[in-house]
N, C-alpha and C. Protein backbone atom coordinates (compact mmCIF):
# COMPACT_ATOMS: atom_id res chain seq x y z
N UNK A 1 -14.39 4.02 13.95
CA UNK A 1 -14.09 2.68 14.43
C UNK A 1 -12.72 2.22 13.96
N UNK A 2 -12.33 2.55 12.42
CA UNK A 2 -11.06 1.92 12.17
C UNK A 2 -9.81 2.86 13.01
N UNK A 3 -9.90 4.03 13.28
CA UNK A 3 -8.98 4.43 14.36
C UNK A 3 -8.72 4.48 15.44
N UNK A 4 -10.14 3.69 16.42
CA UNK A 4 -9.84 2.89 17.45
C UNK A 4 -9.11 1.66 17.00
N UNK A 5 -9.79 1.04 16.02
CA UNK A 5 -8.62 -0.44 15.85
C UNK A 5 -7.48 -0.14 15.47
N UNK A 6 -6.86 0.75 14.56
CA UNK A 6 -5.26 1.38 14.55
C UNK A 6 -4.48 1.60 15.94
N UNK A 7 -5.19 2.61 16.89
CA UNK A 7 -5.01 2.86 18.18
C UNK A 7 -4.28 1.74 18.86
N UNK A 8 -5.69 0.86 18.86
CA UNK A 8 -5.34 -0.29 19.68
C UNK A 8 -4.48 -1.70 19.16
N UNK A 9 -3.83 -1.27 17.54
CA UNK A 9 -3.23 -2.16 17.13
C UNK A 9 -1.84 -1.70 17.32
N UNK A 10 -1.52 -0.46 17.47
CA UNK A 10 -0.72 0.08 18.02
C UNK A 10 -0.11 -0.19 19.11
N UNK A 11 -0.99 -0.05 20.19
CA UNK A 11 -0.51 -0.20 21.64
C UNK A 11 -0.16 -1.70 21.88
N UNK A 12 -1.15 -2.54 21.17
CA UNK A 12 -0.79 -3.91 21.54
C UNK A 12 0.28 -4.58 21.15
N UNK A 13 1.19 -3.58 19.83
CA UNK A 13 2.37 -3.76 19.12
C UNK A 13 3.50 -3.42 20.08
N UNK A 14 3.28 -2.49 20.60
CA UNK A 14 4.45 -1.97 21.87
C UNK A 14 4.70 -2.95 22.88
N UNK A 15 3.36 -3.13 23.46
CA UNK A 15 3.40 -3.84 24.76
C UNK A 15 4.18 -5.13 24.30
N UNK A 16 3.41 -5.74 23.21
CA UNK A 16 4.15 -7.36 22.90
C UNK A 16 5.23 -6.93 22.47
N UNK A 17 6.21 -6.46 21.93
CA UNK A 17 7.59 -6.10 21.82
C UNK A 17 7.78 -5.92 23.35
N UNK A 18 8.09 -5.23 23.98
CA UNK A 18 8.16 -4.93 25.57
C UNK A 18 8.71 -6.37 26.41
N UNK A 19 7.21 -6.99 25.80
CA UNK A 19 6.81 -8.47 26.92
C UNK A 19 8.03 -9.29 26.24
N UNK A 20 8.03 -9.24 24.62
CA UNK A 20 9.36 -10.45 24.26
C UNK A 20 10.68 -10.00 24.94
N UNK A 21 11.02 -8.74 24.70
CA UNK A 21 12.17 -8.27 25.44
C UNK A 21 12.61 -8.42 26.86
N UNK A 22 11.61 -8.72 27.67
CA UNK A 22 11.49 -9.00 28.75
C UNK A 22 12.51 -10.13 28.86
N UNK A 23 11.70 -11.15 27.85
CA UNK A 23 12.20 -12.32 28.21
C UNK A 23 12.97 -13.04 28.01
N UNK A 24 14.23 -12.22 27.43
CA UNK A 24 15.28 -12.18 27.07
C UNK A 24 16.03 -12.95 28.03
N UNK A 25 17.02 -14.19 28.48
CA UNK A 25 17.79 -14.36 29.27
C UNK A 25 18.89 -13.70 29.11
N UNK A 26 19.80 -13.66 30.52
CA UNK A 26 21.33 -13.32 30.55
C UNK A 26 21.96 -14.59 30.40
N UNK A 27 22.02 -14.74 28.63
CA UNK A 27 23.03 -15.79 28.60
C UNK A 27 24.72 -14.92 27.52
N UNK A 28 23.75 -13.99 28.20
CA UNK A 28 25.74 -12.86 27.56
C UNK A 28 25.63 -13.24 25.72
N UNK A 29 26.85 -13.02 25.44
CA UNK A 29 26.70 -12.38 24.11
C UNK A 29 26.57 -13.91 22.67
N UNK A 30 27.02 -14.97 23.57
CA UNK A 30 26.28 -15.76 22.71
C UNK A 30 24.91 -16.79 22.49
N UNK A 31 23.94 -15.90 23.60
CA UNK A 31 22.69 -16.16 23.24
C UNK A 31 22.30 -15.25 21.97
N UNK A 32 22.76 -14.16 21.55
CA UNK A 32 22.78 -13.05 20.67
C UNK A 32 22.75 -13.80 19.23
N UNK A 33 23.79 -15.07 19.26
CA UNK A 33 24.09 -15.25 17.85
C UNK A 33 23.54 -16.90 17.70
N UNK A 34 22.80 -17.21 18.80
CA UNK A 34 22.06 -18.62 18.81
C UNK A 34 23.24 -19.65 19.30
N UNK A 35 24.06 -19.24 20.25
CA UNK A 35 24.34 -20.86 21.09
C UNK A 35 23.53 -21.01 22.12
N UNK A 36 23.17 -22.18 21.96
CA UNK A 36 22.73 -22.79 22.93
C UNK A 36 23.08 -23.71 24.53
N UNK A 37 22.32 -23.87 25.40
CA UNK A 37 23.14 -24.21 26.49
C UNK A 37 22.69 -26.04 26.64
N UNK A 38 22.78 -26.21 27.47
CA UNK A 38 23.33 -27.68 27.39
C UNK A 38 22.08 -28.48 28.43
N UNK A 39 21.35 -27.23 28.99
CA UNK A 39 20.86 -27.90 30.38
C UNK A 39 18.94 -27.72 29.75
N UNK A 40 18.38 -28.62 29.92
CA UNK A 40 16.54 -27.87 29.65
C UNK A 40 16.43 -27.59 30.48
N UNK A 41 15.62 -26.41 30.63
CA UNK A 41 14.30 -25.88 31.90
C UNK A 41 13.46 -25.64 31.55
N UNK A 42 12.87 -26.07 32.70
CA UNK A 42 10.96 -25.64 32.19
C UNK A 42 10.72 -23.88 32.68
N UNK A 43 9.61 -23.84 32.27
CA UNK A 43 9.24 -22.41 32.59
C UNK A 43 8.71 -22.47 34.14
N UNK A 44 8.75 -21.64 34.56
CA UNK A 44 8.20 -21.39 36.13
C UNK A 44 8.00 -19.78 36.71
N UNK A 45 7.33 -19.76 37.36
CA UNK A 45 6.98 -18.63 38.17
C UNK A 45 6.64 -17.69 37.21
N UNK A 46 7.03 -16.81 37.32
CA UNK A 46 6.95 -15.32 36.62
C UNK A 46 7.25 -15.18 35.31
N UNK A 47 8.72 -16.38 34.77
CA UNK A 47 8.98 -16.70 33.51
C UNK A 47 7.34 -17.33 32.99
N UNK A 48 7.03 -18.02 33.10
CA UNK A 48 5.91 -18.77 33.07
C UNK A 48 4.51 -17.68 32.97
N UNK A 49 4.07 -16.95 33.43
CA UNK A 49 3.30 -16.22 33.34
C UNK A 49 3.36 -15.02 32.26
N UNK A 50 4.90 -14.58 32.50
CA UNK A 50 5.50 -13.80 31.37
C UNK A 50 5.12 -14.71 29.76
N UNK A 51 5.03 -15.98 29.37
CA UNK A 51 5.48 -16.81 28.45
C UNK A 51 3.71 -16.19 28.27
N UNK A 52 2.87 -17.14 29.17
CA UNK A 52 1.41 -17.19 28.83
C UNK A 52 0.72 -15.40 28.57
N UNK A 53 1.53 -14.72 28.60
CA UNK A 53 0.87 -13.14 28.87
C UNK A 53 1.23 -12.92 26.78
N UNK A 54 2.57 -13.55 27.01
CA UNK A 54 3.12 -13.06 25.45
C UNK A 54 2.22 -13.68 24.60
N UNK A 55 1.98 -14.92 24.92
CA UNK A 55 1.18 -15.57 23.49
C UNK A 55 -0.42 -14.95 23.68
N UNK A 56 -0.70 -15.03 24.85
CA UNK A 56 -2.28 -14.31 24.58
C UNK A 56 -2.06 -12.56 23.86
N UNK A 57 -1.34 -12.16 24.27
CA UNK A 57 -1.01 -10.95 23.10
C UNK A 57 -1.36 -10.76 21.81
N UNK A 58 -0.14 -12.14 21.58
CA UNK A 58 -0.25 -12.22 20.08
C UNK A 58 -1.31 -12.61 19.29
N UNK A 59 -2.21 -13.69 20.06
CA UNK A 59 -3.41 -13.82 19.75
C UNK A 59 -4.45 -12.77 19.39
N UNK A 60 -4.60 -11.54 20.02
CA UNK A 60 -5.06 -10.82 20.69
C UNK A 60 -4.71 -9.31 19.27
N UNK A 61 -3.23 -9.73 19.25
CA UNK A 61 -2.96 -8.88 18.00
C UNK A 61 -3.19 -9.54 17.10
N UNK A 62 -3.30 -10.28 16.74
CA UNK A 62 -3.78 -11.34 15.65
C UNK A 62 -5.48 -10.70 15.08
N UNK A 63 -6.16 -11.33 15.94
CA UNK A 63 -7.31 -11.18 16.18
C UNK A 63 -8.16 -9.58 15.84
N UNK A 64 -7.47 -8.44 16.52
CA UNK A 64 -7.24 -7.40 16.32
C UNK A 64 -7.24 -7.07 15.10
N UNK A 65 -6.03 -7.31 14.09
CA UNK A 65 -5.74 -7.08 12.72
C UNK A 65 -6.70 -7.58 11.88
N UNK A 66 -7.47 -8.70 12.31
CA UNK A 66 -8.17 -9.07 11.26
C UNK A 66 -9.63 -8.53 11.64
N UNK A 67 -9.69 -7.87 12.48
CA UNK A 67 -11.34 -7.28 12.36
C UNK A 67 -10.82 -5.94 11.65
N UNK A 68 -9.49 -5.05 12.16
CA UNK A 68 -9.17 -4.20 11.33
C UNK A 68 -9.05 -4.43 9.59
N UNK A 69 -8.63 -5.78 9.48
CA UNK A 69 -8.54 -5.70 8.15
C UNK A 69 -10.43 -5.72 7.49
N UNK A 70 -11.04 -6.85 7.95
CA UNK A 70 -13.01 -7.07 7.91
C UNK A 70 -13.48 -5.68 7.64
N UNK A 71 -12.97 -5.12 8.78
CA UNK A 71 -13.89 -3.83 8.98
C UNK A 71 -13.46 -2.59 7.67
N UNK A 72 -12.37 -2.59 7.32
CA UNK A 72 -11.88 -1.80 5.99
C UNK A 72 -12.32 -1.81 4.74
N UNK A 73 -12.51 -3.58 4.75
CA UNK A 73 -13.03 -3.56 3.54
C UNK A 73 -14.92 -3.82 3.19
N UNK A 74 -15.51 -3.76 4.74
CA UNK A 74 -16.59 -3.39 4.69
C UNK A 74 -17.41 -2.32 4.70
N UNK A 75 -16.52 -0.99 4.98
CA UNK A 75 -16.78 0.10 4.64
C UNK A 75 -16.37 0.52 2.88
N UNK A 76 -15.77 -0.05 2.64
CA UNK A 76 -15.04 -0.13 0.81
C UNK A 76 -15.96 -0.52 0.22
């Protein structure tokens, strides 16, 4: 069981790296060093779905780690 939860703490580590990278804008090389732009937007479409996919992830890896961690030290 704990090397299915490694497995799958694994994969869910890739994918959510993947999904943040995604969502990277093209704001060229000084989004890189934190300037910021001048205008708000909201999220929409695909950005928007992309946003809600990342945080259920993390949840998800969250969640994940801590039955991996439960389950370790209930075999201990």
């Amino acid at each position: 069981m704990q090397a299915y939860l490694n497995i799958v703490q694994i994969v869910l580590s890739v994918v959510l790296v993947v999904v943040v990278l995604m969502q990277t804008k093209g704001s060229g090389i000084g989004g890189i060093f934190g300037a910021e732009t001048s205008v708000f937007r909201t999220r929409r479409g695909v950005q928007k779905t992309l946003f809600q996919f990342t945080v259920a992830l993390a949840i998800l890896f969250v969640v994940v780690s801590l039955l991996s961690v439960w389950y370790a030290k209930s075999i201990a």
